[in-house]
Protein backbone atom coordinates (compact mmCIF):
# COMPACT_ATOMS: atom_id res chain seq x y z
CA UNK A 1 -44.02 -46.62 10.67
CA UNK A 2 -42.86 -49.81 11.78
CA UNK A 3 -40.76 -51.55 8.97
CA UNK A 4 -43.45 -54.11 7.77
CA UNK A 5 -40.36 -55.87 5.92
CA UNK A 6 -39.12 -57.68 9.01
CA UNK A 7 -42.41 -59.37 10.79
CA UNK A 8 -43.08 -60.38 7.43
CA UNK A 9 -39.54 -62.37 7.43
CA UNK A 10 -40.47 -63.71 10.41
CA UNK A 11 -38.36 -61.31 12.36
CA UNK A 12 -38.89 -58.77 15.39
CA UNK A 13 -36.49 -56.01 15.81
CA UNK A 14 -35.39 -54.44 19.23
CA UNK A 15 -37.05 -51.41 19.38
CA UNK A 16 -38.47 -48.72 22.09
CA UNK A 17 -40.03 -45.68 20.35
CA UNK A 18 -40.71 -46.51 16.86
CA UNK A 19 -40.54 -43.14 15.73
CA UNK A 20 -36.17 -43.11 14.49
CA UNK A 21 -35.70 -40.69 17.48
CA UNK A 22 -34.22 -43.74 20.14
CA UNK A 23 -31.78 -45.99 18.39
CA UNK A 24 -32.51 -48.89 20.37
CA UNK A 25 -33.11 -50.36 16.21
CA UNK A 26 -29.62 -49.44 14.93
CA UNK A 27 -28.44 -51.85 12.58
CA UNK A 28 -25.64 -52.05 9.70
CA UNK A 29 -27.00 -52.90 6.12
CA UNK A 30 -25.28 -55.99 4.78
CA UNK A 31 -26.79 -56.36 1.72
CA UNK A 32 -29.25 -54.25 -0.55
CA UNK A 33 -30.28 -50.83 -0.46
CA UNK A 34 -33.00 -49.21 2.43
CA UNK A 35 -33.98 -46.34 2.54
CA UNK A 36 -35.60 -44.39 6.17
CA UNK A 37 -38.74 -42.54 6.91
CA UNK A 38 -37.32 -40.22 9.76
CA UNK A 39 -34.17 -40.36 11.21
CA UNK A 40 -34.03 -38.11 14.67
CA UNK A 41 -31.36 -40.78 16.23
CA UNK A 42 -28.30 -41.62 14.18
CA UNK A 43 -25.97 -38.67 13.06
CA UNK A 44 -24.90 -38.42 8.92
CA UNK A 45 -21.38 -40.10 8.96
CA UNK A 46 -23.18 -42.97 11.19
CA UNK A 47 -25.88 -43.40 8.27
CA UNK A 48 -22.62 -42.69 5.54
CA UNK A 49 -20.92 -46.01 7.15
CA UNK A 50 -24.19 -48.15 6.57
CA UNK A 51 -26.59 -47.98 9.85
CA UNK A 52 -30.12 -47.51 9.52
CA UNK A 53 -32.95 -47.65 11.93
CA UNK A 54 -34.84 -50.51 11.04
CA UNK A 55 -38.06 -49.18 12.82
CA UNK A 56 -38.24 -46.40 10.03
CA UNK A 57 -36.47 -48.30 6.99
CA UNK A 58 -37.94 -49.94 3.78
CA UNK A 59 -36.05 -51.74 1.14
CA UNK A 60 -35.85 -50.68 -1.95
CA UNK A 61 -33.77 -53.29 -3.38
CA UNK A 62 -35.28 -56.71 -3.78
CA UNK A 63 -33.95 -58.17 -0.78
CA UNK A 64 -31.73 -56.40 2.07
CA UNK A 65 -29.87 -57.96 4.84
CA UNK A 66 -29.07 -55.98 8.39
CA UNK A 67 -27.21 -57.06 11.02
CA UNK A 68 -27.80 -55.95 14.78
CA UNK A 69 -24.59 -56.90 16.16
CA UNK A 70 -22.12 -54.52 14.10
């Protein structure tokens, strides 16, 4: 599932497979809390330092910031 939380910002995230198993989405959360549908792509100390796919990811704080240059 395509994280309906960015197009609804405004914003389109680099992506290629859309189903966590690429990476192409990676991205360090900033602010908030998200939390990922399926991860296939990023290993567990990768997702313990903050990155997320955003193609699977959903926030479940009331707003969360990523940033695709970290």
């Amino acid at each position: 599932m395509h994280a309906p939380w960015l197009p609804a910002a405004g914003l389109e995230a680099p992506y290629a497979c859309l189903g966590g198993a690429c990476g192409t989405c990676r991205a360090k959360v900033l602010l908030g809390s998200v939390t990922m549908e399926q991860n296939f792509a990023l290993p567990p100390a990768v997702v313990e330092a903050g990155y997320v796919l955003t193609c699977q990811a959903h926030p479940i704080t009331p707003s969360a910031t990523v940033d695709y240059d970290t």
